[in-house]
Protein backbone atom coordinates (compact mmCIF):
# COMPACT_ATOMS: atom_id res chain seq x y z
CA UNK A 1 8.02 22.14 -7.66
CA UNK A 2 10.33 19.20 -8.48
CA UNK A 3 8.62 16.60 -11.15
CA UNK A 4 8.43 13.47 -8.13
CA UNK A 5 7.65 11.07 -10.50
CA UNK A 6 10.61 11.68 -12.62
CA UNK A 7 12.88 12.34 -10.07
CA UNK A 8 12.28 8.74 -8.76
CA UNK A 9 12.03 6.95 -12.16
CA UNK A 10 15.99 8.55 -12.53
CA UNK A 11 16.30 7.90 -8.65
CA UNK A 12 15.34 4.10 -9.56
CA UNK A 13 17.50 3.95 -12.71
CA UNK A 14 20.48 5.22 -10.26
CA UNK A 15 19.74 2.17 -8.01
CA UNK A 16 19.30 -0.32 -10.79
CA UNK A 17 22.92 0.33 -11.98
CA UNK A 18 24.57 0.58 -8.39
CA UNK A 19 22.78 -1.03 -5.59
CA UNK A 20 21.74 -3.86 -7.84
CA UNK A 21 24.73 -4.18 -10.61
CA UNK A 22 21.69 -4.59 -13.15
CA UNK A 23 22.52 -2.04 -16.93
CA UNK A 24 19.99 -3.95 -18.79
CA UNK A 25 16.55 -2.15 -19.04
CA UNK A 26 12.95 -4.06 -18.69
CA UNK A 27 10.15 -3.38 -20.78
CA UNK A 28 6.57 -1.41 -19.96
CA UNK A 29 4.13 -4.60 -20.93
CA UNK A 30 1.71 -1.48 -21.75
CA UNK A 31 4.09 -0.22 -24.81
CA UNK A 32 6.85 -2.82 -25.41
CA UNK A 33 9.19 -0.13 -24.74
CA UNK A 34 11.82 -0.91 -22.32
CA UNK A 35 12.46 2.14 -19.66
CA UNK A 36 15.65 2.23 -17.79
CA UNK A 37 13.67 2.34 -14.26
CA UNK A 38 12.43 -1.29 -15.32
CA UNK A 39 13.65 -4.31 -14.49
CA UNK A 40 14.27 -7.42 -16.75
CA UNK A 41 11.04 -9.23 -15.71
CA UNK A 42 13.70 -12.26 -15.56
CA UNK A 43 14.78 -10.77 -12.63
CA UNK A 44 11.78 -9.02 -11.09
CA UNK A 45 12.80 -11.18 -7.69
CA UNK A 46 15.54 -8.42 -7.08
CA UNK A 47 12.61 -6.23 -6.26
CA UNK A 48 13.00 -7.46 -2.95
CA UNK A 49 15.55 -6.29 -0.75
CA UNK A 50 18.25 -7.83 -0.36
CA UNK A 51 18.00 -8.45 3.96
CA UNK A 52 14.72 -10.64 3.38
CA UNK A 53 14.54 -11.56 -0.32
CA UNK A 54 15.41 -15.40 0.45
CA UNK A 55 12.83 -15.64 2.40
CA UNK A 56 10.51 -13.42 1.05
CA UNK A 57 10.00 -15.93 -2.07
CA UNK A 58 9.96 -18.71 -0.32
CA UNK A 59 6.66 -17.14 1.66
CA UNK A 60 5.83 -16.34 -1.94
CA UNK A 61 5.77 -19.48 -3.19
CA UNK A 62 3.88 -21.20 -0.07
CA UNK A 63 1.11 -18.50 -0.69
CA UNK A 64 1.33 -18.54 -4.59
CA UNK A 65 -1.52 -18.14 -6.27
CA UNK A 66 -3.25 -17.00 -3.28
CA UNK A 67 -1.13 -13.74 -3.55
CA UNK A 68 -0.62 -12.54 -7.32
CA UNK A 69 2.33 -10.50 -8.47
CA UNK A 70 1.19 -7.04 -10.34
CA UNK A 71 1.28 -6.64 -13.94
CA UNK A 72 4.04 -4.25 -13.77
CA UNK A 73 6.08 -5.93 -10.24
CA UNK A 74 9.14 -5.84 -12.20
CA UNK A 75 9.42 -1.83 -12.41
CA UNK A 76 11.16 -0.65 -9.50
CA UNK A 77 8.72 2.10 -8.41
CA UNK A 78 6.02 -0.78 -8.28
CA UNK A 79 4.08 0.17 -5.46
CA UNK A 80 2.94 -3.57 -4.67
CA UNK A 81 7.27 -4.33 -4.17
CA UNK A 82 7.43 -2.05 -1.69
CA UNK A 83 4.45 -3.21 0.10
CA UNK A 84 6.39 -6.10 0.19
CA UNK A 85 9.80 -4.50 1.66
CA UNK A 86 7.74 -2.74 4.29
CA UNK A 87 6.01 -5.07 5.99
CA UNK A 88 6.96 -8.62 4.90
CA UNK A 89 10.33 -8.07 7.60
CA UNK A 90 7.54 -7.47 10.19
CA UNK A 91 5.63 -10.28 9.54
CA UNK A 92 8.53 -12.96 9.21
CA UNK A 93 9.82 -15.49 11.76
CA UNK A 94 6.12 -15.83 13.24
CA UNK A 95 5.13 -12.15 13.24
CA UNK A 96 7.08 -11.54 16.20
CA UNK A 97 8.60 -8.09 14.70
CA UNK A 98 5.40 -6.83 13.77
CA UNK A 99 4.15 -5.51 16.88
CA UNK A 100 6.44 -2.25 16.22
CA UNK A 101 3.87 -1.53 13.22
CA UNK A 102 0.73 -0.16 15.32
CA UNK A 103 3.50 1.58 17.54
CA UNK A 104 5.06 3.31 14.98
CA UNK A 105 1.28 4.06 13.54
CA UNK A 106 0.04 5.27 17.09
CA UNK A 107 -2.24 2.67 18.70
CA UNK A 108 -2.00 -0.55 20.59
CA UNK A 109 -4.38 -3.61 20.57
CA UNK A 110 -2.44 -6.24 21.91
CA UNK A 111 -1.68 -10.01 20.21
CA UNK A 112 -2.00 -10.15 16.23
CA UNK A 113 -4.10 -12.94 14.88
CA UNK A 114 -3.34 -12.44 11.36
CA UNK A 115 -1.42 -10.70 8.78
CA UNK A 116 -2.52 -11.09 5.33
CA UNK A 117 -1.01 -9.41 1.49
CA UNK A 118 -3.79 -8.82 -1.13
CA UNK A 119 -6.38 -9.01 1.54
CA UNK A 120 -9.84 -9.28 -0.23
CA UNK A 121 -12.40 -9.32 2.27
CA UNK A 122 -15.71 -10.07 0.11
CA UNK A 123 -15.18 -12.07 -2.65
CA UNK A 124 -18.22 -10.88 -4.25
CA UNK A 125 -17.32 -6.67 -4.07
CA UNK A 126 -14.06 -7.54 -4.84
CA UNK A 127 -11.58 -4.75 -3.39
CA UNK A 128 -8.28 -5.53 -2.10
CA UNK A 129 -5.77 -4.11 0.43
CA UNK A 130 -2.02 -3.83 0.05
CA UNK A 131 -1.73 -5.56 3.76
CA UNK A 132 -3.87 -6.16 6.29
CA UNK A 133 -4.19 -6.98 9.90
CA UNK A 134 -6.54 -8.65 12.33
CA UNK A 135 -5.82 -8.50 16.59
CA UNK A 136 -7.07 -11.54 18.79
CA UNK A 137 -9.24 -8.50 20.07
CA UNK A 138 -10.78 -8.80 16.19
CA UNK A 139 -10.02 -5.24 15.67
CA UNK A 140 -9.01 -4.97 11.51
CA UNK A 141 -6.68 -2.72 10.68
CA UNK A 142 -6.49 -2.36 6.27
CA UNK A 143 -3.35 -0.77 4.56
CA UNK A 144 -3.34 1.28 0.86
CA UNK A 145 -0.07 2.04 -0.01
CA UNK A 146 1.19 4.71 -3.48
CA UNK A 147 4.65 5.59 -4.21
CA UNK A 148 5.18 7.41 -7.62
CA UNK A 149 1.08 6.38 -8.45
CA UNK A 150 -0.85 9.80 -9.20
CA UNK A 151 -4.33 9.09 -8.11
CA UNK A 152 -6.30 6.23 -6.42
CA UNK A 153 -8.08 5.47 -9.23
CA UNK A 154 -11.91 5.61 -10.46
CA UNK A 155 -14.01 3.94 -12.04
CA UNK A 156 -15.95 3.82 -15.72
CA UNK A 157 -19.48 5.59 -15.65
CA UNK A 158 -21.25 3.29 -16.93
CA UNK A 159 -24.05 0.86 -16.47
CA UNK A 160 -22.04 -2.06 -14.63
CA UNK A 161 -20.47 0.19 -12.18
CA UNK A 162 -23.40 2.31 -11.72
CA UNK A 163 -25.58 -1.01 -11.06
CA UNK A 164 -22.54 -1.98 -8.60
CA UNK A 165 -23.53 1.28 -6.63
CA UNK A 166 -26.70 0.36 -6.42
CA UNK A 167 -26.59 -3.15 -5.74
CA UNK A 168 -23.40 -2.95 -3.21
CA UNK A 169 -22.15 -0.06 -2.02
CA UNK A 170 -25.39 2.60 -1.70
CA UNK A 171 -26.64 0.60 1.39
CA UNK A 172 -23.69 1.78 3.55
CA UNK A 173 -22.69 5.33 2.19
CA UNK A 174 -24.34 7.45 3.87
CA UNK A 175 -23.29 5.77 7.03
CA UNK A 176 -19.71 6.91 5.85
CA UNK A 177 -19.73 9.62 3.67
CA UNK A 178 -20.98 13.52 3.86
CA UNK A 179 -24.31 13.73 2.08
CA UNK A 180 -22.94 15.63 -1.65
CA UNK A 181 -20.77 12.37 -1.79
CA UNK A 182 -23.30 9.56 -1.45
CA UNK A 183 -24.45 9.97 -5.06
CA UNK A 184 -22.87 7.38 -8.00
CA UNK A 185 -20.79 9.74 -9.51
CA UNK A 186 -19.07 10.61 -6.44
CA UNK A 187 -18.63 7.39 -5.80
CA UNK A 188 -16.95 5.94 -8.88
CA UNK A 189 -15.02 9.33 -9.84
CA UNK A 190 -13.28 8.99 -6.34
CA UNK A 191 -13.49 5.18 -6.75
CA UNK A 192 -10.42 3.46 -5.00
CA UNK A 193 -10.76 5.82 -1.88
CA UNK A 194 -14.57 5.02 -1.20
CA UNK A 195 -14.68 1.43 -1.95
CA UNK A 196 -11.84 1.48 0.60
CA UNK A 197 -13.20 2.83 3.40
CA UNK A 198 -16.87 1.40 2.46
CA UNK A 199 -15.56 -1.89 4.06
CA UNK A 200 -14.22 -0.18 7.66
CA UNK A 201 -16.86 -1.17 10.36
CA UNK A 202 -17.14 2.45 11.90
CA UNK A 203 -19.22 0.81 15.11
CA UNK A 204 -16.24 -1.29 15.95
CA UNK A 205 -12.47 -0.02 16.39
CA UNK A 206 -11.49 -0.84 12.34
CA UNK A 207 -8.93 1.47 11.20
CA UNK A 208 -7.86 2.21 7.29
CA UNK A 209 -3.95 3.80 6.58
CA UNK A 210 -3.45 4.94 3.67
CA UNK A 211 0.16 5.45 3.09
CA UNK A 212 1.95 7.57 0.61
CA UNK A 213 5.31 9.73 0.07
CA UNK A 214 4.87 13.79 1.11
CA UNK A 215 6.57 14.37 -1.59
CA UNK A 216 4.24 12.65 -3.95
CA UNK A 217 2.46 16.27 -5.16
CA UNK A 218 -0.01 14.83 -7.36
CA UNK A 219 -1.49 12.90 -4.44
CA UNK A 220 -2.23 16.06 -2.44
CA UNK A 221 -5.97 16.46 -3.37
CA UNK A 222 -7.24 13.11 -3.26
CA UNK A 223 -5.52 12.93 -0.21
CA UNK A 224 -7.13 15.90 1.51
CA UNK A 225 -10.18 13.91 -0.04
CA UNK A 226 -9.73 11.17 1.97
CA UNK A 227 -10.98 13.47 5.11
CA UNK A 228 -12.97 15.73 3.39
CA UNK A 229 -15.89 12.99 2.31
CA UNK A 230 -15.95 11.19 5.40
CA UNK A 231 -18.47 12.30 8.06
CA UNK A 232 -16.83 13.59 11.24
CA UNK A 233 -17.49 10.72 13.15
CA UNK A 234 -15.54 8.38 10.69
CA UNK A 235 -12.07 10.66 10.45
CA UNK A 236 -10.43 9.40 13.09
CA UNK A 237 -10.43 5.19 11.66
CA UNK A 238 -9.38 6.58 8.62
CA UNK A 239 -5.78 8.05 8.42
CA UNK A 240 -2.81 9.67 6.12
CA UNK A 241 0.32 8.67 7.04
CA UNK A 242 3.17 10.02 4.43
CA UNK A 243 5.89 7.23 4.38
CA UNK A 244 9.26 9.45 5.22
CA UNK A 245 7.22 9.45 8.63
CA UNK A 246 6.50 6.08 9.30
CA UNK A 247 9.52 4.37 8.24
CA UNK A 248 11.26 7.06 10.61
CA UNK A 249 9.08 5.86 14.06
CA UNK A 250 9.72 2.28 12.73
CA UNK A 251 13.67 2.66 12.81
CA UNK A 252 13.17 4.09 16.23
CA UNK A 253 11.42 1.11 17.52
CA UNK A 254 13.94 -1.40 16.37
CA UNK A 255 17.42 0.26 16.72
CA UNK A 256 19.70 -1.15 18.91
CA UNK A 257 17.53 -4.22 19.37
CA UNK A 258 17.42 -5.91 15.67
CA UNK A 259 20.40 -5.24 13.59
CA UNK A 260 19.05 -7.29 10.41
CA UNK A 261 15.77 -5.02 10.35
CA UNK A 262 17.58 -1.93 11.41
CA UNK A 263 20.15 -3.04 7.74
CA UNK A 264 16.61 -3.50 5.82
CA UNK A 265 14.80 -0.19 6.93
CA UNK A 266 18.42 1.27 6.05
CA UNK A 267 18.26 -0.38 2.50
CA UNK A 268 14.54 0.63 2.32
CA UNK A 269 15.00 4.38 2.74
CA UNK A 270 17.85 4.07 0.57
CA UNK A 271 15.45 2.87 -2.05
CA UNK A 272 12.72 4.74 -1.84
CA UNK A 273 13.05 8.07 -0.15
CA UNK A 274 14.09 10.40 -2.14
């Protein structure tokens, strides 16, 4: 099986030198080393495609500090960028492309309320989401996105996040979660995943996406995970939808009728499907 997080570190070097005329490598804050997938963090803004980048930053900068940039935004695999380049087309020019999103995901709900990037929705617990989405209906819809990442992430053993458990999260898991997964360990080994759907209202119509590349083999398990914790009654508001999929039923819903997002979901898949 082909190494997918190589193959789209050299994939991203590829489109550093042609797409975006950039031979200078950017550094890995982590090591000081500079990595030829990186960007110069002087121009991290090229991140952005090129169809909506303008006005991408000056959304940005409206918003600014109320959405942060990642520590590593400037490498070109970041998965937070791409967030970006996915839905940020959808939501300019007063959200009116963004109805094709639940379309292309499979459900309707009518008018959208609000879109939000970073969306923490308890201040207190802390978790984020890559995008989120709330109808006039007041259905919530909450977006995870990976791209080369390979896991969702857990958390430390130890007595703060074992106290969080108690304190936060062990109310609601068992209203979630199959019993051999409501314990602490569980909880924090699969952290990023259950603190994620944790938040989804299961009594109401709340869905969760998470949304990562098929080809992305080292997110295979936690992503059968995903299903495998939840109780039965929960699967269906929580869902796996592999990018090459969705980006696919998106084109479909604006060919012919958009040319500027048809170019951008062009450039997209350009960038990151492999």
């Amino acid at each position: 099986m082909a190494d997918y997080q190589s193959d789209i570190k050299t994939h991203m070097e590829q489109y550093k030198i042609e797409r975006l005329g950039v031979t200078q490598n950017g550094v890995w804050k982590k090591n000081g080393k500079e990595y030829p997938h990186i960007l110069p963090e002087a121009l991290l803004k090229l991140n952005i495609l090129e169809t909506y980048r303008r006005e991408f930053w000056k959304y940005f900068d409206r918003l600014n500090p109320k959405i942060g940039l990642h520590h590593d935004f400037h490498h070109l695999n970041s998965s937070q960028a791409m967030c970006f380049n996915l839905f940020f087309p959808l939501v300019n020019d007063n959200q009116q492309d963004i109805p094709c999103l639940p379309t292309a995901l499979g459900f309707s709900d009518g008018a959208i309320e609000t879109t939000a990037f970073e969306f923490v929705p308890d201040p207190i617990e802390s978790t984020n989401f890559d995008f989120f989405i709330r109808f006039r209906s007041q259905r919530r819809v909450y977006f995870e996105l990976k791209l080369s990442e390979g896991n969702f992430g857990s958390a430390q053993n130890d007595k703060h996040h074992k106290d969080k458990f108690e304190g936060i999260y062990k109310r609601k898991v068992a209203d979630r979660f199959l019993p051999e997964y409501c314990d602490a360990d569980h909880f924090l080994q699969n952290y990023q995943i259950m603190r994620n759907v944790w938040h989804i209202d299961f009594t109401t119509r709340d869905l969760l996406f998470f949304i990562l590349p098929r080809r992305n083999a080292l997110l295979e398990q936690p992503a059968k995970l995903i299903h495998a914790c939840l109780l039965e009654s929960c699967r269906d508001q929580v869902r796996v939808v592999y990018l090459e999929d969705l980006i696919s039923e998106i084109e479909k819903n604006v060919a012919g009728g958009h040319d500027r997002l048809t170019t951008h979901f062009a450039l997209f898949r350009e960038k990151y499907l492999l």
